[in-house]
Protein backbone atom coordinates (compact mmCIF):
# COMPACT_ATOMS: atom_id res chain seq x y z
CA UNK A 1 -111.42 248.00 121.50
CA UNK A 2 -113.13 245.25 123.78
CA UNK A 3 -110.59 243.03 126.05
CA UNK A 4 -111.65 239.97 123.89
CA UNK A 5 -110.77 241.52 120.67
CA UNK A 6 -106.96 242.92 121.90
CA UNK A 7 -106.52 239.21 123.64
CA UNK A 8 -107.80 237.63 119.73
CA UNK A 9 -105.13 240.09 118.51
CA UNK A 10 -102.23 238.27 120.78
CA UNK A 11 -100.25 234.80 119.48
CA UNK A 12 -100.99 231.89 121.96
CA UNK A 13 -97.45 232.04 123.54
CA UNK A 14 -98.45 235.32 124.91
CA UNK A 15 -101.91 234.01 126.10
CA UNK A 16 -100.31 231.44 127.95
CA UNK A 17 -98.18 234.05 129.98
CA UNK A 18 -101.04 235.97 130.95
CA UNK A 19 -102.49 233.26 131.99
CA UNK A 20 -99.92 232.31 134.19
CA UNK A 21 -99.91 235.99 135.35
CA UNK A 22 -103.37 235.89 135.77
CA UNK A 23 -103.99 233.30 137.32
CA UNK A 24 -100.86 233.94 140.21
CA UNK A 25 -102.92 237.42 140.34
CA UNK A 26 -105.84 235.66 141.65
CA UNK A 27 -104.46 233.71 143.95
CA UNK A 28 -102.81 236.28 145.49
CA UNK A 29 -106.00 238.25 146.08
CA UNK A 30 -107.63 235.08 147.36
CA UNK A 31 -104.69 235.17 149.69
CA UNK A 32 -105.37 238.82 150.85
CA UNK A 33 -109.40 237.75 150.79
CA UNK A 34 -108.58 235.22 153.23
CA UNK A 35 -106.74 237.01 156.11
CA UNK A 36 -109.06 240.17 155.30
CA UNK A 37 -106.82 242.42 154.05
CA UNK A 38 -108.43 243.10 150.49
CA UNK A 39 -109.53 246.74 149.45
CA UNK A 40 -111.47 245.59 146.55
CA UNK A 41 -113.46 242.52 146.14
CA UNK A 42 -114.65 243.18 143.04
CA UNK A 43 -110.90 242.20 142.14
CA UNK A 44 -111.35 238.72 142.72
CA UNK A 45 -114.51 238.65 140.05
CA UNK A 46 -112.46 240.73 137.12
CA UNK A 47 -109.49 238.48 137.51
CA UNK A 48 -111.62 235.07 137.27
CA UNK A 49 -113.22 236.59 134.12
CA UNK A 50 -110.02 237.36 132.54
CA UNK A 51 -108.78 233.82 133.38
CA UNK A 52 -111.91 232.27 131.26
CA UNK A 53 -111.40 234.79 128.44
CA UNK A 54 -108.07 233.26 127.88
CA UNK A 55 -108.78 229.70 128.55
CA UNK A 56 -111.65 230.43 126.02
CA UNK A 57 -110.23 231.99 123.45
CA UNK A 58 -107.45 229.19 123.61
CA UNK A 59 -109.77 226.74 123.64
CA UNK A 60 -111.49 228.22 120.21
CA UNK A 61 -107.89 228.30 118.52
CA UNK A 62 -107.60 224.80 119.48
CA UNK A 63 -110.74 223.66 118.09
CA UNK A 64 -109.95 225.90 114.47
CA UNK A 65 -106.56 223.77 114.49
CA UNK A 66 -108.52 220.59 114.53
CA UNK A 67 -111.25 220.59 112.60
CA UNK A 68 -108.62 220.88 109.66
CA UNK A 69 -107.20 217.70 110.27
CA UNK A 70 -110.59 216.24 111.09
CA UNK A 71 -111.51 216.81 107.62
CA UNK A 72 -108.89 215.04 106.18
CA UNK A 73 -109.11 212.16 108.60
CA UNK A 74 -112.93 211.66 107.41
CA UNK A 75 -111.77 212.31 102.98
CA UNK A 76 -108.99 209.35 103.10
């Protein structure tokens, strides 16, 4: 199973923890990029990537919760 299909598979409450997670992840390897100290830069790149797979697939669920009530907004 793809990355994007196990983080579809999670409710948003655990997105927005690894998000959080994530995203304290990344900064600490920008940290260790700063004072030269990282082993693998590639890091940085796989970490960013996760970070927009979450916002995106949040974003998506947030849209899908809309469009609902957009619907009934434009019938009355």
């Amino acid at each position: 199973m793809s990355k994007a299909a196990e983080l579809r598979d999670q409710n948003d409450e655990q997105l927005d923890l690894l998000l959080k997670e994530t995203q304290q992840h990344l900064f600490r390897l920008r940290l260790q990029s700063e004072t030269e100290r990282l082993e693998a830069p590639s890091e940085i790149i796989k970490a960013r990537r996760e970070v927009a797979r979450i916002k995106t697939i949040l974003r998506l669920r947030e849209i899908e919760r809309q469009k609902p009530a957009a619907s009934v907004a434009a019938k009355s």
